[in-house]
Structure formats: C-alpha cells, structure tokens
N, C-alpha and C. Protein backbone atom coordinates (compact mmCIF):
# COMPACT_ATOMS: atom_id res chain seq x y z
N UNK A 1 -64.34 -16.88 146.10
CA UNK A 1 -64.08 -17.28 144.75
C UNK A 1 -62.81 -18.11 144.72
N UNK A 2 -62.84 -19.58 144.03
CA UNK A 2 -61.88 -19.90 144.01
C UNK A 2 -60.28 -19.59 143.07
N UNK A 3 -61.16 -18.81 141.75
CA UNK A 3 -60.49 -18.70 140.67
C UNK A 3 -60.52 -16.80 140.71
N UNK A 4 -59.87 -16.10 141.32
CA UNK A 4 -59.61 -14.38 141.18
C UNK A 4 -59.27 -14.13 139.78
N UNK A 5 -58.21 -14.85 138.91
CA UNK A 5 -58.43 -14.62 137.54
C UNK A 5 -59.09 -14.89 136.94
N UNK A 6 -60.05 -15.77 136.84
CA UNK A 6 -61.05 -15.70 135.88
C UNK A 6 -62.37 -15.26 136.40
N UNK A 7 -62.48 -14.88 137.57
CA UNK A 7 -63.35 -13.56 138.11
C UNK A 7 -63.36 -12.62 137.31
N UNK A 8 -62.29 -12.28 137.23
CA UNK A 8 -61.73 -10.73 137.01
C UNK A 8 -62.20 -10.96 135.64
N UNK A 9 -61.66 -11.53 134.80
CA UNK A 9 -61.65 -11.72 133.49
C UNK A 9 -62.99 -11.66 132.86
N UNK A 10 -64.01 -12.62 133.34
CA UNK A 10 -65.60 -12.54 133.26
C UNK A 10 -65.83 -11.31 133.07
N UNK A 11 -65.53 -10.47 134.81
CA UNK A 11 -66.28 -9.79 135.05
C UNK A 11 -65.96 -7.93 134.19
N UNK A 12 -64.66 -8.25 133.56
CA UNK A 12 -64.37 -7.35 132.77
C UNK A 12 -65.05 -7.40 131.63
N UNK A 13 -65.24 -8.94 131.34
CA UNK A 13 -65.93 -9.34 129.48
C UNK A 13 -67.43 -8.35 129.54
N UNK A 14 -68.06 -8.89 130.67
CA UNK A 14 -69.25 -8.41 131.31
C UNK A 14 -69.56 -6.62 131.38
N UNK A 15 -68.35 -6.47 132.01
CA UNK A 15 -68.56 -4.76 132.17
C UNK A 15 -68.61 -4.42 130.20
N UNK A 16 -67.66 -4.82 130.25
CA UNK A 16 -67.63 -4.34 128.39
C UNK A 16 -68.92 -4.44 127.39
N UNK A 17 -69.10 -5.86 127.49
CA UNK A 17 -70.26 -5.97 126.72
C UNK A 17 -71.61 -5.06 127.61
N UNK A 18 -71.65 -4.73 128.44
CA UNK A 18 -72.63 -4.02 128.85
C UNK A 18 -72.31 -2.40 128.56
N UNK A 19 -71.03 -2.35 128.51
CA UNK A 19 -70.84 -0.84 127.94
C UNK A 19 -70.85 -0.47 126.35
N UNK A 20 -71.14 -1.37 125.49
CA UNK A 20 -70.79 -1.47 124.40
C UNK A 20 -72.50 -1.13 123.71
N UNK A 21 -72.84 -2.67 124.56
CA UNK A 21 -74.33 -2.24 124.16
C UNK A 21 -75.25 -1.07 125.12
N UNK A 22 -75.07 -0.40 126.21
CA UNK A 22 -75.63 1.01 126.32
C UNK A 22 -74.75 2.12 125.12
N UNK A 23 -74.12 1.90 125.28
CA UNK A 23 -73.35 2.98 124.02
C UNK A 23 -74.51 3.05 123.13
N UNK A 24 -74.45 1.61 122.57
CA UNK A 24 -74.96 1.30 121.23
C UNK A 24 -76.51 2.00 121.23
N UNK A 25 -77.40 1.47 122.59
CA UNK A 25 -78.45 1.47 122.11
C UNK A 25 -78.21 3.39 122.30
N UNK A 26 -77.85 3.95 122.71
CA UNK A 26 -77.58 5.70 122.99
C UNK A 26 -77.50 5.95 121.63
N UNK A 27 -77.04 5.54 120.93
CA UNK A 27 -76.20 5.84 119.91
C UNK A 27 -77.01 6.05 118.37
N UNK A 28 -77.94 4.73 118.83
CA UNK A 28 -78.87 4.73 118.23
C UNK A 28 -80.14 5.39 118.05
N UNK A 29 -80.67 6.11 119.34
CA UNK A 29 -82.08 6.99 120.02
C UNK A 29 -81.26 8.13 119.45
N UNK A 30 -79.82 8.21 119.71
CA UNK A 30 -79.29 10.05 119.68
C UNK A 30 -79.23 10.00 117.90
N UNK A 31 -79.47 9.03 117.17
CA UNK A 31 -78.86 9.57 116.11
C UNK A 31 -80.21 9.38 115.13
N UNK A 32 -81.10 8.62 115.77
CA UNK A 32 -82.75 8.75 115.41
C UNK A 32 -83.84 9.89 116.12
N UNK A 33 -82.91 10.49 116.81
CA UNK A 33 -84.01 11.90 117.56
C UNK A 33 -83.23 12.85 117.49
N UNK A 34 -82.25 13.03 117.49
CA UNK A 34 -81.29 13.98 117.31
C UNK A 34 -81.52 15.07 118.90
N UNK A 35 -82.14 16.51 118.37
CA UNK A 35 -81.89 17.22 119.62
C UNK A 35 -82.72 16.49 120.91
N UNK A 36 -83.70 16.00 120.44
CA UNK A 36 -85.01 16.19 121.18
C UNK A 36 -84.81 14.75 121.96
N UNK A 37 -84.25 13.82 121.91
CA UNK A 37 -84.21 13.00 122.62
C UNK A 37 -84.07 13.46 124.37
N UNK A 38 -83.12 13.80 124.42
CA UNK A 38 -83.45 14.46 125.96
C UNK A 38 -84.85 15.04 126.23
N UNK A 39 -86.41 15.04 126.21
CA UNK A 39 -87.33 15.42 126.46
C UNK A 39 -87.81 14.34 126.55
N UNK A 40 -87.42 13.31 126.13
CA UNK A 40 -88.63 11.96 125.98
C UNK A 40 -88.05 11.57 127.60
N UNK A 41 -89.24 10.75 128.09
CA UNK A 41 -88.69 9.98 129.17
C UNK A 41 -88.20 8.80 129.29
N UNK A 42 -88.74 7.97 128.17
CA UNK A 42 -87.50 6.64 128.01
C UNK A 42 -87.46 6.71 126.28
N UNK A 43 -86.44 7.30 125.94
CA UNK A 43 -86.23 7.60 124.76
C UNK A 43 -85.82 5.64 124.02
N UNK A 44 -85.23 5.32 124.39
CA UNK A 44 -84.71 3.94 123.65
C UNK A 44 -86.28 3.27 123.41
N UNK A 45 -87.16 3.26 124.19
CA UNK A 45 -88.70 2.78 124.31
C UNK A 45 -89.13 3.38 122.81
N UNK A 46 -89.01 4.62 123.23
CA UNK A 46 -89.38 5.33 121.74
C UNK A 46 -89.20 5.54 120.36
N UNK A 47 -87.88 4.80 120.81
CA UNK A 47 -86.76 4.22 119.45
C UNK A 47 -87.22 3.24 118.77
N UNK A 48 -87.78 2.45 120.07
CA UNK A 48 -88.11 0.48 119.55
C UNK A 48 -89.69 0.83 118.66
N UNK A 49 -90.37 2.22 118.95
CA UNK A 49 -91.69 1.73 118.02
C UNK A 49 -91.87 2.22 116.46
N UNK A 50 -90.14 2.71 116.20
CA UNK A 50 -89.97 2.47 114.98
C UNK A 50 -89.27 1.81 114.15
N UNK A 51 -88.83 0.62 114.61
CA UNK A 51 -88.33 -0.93 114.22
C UNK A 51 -89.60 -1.43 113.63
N UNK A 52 -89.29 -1.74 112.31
CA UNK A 52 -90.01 -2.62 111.52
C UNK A 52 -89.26 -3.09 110.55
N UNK A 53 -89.55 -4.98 110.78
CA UNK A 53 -88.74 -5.40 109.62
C UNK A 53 -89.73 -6.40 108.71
N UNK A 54 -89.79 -6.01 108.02
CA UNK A 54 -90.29 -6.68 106.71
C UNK A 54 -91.55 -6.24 106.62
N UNK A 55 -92.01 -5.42 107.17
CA UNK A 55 -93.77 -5.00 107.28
C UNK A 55 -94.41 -5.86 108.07
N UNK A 56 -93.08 -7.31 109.14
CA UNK A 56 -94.27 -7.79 109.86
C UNK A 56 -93.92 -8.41 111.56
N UNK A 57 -92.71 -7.90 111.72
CA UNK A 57 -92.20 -7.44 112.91
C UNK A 57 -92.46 -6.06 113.27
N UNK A 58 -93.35 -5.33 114.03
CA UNK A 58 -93.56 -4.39 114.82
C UNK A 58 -93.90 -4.00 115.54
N UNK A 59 -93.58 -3.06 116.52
CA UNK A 59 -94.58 -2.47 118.07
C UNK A 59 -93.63 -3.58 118.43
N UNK A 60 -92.25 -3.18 118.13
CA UNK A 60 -91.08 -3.99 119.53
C UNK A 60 -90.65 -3.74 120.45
N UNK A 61 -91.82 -2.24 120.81
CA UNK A 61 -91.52 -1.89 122.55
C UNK A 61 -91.21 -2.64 123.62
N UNK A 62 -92.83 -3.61 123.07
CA UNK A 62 -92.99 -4.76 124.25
C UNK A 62 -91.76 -5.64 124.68
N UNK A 63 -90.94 -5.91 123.71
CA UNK A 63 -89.93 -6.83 124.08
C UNK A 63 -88.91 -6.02 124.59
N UNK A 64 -88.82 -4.52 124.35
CA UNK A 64 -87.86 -3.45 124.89
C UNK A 64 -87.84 -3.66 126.33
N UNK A 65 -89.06 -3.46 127.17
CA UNK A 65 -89.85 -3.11 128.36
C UNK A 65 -89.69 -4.55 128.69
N UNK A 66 -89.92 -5.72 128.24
CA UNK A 66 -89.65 -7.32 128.67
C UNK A 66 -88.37 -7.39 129.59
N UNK A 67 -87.54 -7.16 128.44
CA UNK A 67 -85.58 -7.03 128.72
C UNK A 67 -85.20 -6.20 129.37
N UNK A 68 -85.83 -5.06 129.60
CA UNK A 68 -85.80 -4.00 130.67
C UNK A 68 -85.82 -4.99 132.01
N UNK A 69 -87.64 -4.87 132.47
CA UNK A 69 -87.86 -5.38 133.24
C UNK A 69 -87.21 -6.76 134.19
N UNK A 70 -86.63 -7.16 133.01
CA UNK A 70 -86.09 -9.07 133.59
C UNK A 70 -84.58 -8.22 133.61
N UNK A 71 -83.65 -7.30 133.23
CA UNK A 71 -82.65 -7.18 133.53
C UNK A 71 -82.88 -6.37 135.20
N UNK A 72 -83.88 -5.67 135.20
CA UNK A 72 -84.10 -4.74 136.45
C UNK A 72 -84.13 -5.76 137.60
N UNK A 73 -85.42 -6.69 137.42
CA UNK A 73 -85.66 -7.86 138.53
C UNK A 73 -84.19 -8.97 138.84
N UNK A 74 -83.24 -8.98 137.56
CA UNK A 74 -82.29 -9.88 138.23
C UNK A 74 -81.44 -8.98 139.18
N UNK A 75 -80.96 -7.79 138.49
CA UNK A 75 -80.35 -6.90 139.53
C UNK A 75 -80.70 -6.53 140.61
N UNK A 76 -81.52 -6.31 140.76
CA UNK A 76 -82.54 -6.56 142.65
C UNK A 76 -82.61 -7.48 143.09
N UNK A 77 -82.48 -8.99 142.47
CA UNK A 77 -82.21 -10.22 142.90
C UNK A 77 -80.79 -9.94 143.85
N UNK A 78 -80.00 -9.84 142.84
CA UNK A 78 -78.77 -10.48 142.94
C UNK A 78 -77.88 -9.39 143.81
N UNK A 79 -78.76 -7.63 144.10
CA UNK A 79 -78.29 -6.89 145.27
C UNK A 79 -78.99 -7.33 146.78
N UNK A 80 -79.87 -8.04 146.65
CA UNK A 80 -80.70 -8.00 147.71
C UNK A 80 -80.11 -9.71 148.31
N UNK A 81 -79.59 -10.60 147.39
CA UNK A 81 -78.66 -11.40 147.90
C UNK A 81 -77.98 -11.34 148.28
N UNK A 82 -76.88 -10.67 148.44
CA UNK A 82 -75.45 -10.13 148.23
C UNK A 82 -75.88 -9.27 149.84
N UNK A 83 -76.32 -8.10 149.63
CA UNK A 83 -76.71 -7.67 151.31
C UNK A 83 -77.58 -8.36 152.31
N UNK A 84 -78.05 -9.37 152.00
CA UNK A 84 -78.67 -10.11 152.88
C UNK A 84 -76.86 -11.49 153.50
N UNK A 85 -76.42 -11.43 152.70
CA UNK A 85 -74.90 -12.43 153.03
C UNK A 85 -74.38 -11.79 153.76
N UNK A 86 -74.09 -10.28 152.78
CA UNK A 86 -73.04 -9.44 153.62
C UNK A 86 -73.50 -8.93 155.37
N UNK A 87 -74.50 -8.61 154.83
CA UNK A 87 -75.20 -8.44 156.56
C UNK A 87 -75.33 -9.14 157.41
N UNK A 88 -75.28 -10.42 157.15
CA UNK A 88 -75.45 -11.71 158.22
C UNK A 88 -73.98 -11.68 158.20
N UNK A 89 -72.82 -11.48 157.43
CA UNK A 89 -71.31 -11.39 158.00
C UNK A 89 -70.94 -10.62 158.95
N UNK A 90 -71.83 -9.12 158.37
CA UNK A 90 -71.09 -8.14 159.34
C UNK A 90 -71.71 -8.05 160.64
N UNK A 91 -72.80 -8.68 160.45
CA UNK A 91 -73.46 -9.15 161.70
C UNK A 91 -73.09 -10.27 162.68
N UNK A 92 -71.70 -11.04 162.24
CA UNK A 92 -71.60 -12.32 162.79
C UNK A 92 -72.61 -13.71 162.93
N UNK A 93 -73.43 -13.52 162.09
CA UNK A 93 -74.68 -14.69 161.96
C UNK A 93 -74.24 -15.79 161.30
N UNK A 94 -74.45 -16.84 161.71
CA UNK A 94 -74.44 -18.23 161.01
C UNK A 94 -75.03 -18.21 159.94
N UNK A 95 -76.40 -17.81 159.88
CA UNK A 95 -77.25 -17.88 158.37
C UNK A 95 -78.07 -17.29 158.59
N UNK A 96 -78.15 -16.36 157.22
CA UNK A 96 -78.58 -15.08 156.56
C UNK A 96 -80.06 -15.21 156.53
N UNK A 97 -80.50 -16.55 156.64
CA UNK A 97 -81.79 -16.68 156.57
C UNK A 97 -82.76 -15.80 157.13
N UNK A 98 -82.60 -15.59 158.60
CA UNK A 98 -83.34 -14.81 159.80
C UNK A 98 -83.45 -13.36 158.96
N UNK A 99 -82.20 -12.72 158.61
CA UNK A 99 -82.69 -11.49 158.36
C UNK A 99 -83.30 -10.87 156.38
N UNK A 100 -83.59 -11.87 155.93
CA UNK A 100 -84.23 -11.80 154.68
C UNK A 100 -85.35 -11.06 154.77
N UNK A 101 -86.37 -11.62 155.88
CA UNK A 101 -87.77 -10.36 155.71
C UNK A 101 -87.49 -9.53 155.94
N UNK A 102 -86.68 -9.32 157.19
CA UNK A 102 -86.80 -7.87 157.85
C UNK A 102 -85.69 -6.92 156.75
N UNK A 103 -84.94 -7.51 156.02
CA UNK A 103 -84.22 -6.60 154.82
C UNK A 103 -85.24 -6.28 153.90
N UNK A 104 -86.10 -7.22 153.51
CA UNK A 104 -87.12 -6.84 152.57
C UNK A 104 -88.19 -6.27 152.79
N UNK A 105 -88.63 -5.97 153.81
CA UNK A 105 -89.47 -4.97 154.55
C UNK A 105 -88.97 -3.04 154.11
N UNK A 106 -87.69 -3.27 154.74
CA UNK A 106 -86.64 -1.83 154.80
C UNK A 106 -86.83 -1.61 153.01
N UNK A 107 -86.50 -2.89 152.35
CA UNK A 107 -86.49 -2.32 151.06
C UNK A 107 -87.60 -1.47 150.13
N UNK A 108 -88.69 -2.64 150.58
CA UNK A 108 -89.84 -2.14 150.17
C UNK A 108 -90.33 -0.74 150.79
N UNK A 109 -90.38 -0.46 151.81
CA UNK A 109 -90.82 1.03 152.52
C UNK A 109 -89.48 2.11 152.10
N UNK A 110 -88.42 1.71 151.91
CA UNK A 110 -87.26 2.59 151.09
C UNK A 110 -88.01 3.05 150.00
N UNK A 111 -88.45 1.71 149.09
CA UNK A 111 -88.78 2.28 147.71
C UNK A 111 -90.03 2.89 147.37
N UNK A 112 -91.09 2.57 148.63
CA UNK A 112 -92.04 3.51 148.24
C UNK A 112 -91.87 5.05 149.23
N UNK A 113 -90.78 5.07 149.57
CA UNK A 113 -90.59 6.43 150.39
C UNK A 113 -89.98 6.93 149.42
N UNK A 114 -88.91 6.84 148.82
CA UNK A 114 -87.87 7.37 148.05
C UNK A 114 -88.58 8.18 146.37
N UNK A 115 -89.61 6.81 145.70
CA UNK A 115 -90.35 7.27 144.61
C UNK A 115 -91.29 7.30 144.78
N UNK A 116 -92.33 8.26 145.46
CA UNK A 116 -93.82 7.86 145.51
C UNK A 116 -94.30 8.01 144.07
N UNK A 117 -93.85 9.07 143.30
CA UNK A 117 -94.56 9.75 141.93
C UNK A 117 -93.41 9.80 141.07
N UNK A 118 -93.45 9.67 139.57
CA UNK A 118 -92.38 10.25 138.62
C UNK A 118 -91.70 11.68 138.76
N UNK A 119 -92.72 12.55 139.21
CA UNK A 119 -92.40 13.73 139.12
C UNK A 119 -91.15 13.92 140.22
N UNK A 120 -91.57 13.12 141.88
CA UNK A 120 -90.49 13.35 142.70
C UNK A 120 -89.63 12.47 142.15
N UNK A 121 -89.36 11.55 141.28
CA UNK A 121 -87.96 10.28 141.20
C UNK A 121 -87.23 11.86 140.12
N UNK A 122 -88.36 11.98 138.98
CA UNK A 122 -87.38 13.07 138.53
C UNK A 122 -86.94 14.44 139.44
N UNK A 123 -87.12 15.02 140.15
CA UNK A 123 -86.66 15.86 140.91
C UNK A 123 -85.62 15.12 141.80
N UNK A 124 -85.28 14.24 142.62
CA UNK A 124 -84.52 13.44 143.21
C UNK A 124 -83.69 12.87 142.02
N UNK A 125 -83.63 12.76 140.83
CA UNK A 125 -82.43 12.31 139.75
C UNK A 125 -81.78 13.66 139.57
N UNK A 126 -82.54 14.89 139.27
CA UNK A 126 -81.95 15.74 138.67
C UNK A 126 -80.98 16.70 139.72
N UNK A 127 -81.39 16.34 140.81
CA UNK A 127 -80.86 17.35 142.09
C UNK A 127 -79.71 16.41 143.21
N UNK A 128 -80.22 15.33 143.50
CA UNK A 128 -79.73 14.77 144.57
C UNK A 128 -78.64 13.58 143.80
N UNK A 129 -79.07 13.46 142.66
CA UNK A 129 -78.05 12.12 142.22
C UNK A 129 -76.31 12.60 141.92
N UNK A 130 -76.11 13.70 141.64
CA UNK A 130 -74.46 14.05 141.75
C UNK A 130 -74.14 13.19 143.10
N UNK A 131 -74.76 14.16 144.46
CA UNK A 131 -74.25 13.88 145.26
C UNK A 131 -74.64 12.47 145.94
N UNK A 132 -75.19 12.03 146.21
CA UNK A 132 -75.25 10.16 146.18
C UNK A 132 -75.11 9.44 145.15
N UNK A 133 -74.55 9.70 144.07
CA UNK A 133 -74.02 8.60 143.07
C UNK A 133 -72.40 9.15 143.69
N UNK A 134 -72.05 9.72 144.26
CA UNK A 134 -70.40 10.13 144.70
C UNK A 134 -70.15 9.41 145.87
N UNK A 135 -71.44 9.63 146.79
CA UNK A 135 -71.14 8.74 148.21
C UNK A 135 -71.32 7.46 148.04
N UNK A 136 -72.56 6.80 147.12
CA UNK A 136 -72.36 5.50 147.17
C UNK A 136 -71.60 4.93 145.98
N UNK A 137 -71.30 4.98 145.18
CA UNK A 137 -70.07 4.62 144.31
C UNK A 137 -68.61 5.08 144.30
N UNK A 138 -68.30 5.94 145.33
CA UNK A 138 -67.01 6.18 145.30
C UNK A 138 -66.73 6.09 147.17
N UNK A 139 -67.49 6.88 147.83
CA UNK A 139 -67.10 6.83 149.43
C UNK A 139 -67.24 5.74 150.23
N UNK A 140 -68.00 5.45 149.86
CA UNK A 140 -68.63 3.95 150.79
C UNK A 140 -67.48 2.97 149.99
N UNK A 141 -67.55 2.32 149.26
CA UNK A 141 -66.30 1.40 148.52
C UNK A 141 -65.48 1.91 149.35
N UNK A 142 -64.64 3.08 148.90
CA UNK A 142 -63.33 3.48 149.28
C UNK A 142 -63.09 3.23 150.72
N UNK A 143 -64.44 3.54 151.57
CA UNK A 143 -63.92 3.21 153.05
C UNK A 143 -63.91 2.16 153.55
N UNK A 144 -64.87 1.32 152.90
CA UNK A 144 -65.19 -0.17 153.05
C UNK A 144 -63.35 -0.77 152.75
N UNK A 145 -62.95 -0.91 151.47
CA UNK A 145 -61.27 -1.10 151.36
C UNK A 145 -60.70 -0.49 152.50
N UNK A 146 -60.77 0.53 152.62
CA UNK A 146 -59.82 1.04 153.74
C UNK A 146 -60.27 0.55 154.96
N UNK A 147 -60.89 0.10 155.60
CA UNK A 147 -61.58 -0.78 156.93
C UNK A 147 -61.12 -2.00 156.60
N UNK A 148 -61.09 -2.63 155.44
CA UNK A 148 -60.39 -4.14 155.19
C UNK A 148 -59.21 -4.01 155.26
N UNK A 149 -58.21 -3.17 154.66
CA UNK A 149 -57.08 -3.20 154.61
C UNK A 149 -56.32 -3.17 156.26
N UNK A 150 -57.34 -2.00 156.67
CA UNK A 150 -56.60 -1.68 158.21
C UNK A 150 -56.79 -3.32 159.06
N UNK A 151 -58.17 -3.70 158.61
CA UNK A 151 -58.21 -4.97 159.72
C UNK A 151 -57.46 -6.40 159.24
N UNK A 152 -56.97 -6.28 158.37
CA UNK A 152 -56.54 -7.36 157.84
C UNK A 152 -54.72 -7.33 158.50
N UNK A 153 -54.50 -5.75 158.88
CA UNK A 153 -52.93 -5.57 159.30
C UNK A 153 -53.13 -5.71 161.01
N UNK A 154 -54.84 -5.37 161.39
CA UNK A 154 -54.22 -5.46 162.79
C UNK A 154 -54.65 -6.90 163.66
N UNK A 155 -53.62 -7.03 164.53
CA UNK A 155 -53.78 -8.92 164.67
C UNK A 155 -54.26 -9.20 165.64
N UNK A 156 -54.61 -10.50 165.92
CA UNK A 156 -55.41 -10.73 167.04
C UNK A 156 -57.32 -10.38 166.59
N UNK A 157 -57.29 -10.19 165.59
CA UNK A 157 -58.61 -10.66 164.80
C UNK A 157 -59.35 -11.70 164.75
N UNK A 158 -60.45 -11.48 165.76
CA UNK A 158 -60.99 -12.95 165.28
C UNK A 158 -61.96 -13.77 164.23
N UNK A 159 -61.37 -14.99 163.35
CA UNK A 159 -61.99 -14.71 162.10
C UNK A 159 -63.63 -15.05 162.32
N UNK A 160 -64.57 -14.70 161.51
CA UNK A 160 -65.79 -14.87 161.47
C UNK A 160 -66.24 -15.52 160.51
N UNK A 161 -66.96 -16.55 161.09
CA UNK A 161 -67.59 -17.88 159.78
C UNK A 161 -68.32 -16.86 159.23
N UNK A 162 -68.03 -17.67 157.46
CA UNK A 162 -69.04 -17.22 156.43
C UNK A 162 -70.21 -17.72 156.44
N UNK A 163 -71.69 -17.00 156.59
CA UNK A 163 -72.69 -17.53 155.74
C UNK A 163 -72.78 -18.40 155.05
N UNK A 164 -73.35 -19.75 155.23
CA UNK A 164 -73.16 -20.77 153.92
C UNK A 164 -74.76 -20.59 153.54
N UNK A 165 -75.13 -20.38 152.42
CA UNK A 165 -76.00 -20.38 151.52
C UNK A 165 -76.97 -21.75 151.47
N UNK A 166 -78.06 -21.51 151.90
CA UNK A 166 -78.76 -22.95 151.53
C UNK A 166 -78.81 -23.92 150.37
N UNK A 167 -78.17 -24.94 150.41
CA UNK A 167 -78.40 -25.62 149.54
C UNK A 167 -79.95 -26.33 149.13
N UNK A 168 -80.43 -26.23 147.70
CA UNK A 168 -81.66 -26.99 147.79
C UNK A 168 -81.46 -28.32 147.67
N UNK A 169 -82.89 -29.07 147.86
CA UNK A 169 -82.75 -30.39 148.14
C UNK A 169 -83.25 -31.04 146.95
C-alpha cells in the first residue's frame, strides 16, 4: 500500500459502517421477534417477509438472500485472493498463478468436509466455534506479528520478490 493512512482510515470507515448496519439489522429482528428470535435459523430472512411498503413492495426476502449471497461470494473472492498471494510469498514463488487450482481444490473438499448437513454446521457452530474463532482470530494473527517482528530484527534476511498480480490485457 502506498498510502498506510488512508488505508487505515477506509478501512476503519468500513469496519464501522459494517458494524452499524449488523447492529441495525439485529436490532431490528430482536425488536420484531422479541424472545423467539433465537429459534429461527436466519431470523433477519424472516424479518424481510414482513416489509411491505405501500401494499406493493413485498416478499423482500429475495433481495435479503441476493445481498447475502453477493456479500458471501465477494468475501470468498477476496480471501481466496489474498491466500493464493500470500502463499506464493511464503512459498517464495514468482507467481501465484501455479497454485490457484490446487488451493481451490483444498477449499472445496474443506467445505464439503467441514458442512456436509445443517444439522452438523449447527453442531460445529455451537461447540467448536469458541475455540477456533480464538485460534484463528486471535492466535494465528498474534503469531504471524510476532514472526514478522522477530524477522524483520534479525539480519542477513534475504528479501523475497512479491507476487505481481496479472495484469489484464
């Protein structure tokens, strides 16, 4: 990045407005279902099929589940970019290209190992997510910094070209 302050700055506007509106839409299911919202399985879904405006906007699930979906697919975009770079770094590779299938292979057999059925994703949310939302949002970061910091003090490092990204034509 050439600009670290206005990284930062974005990416704070960004965190916010994304915390503002999950609040919001919470805020909204908890205060239209009251106890029972915790029983539904996508309660905000359930929220949207009682939006009606004027008697001729309704059944605005669909666009719920739209914006869902296209926010889900960019975020799998834009992780599955990001570790396909980072891996061709930590791999010392010129370009990331080579290992794109074989990452997307791992991903795909991850995700149908991990959720085969609702019933196991909910048993695996309700049991296992304390402890891997701790290792991968707090341990892994933390050691990852601490492996940069140490290698950045010890010398005689040799630097490793970045990945340059294909340009299209």
């Amino acid at each position: 990045m050439k600009d670290g302050g206005k990284a930062l700055k974005w990416g704070l506007i960004a965190v916010i407005l994304a915390m503002c509106t999950l609040s919001l839409c919470n805020l909204y299911t908890l205060m239209l279902f009251g106890n029972i919202t915790g029983s539904f399985t996508y309660p905000v879904i359930q929220a949207a099929r009682f939006i009606s405006i004027a008697d001729f906007l309704e059944h605005l699930e669909s666009v719920v589940v739209v914006i869902w979906v296209a926010g889900v697919y960019l975020k799998i975009a834009i992780f599955y970019y990001v570790l396909a770079i980072g891996m061709a770094h930590w791999l010392g590779l010129d370009d990331y290209r080579p290992i794109v299938f074989p990452i997307g292979v791992l991903l795909l057999a991850f995700t149908l190992w991990s959720g085969p059925s609702m019933q196991d994703l909910v048993g695996f949310i309700s049991k296992a997510t304390p402890f891997y939302s701790c290792t991968v949002h707090v341990l892994i970061p933390a050691l990852l910094v601490l492996v940069g910091s140490i290698r950045k003090k010890a010398p005689g490092d040799p630097p490793r070209p970045d990945p340059q990204p294909v340009q299209p034509n």
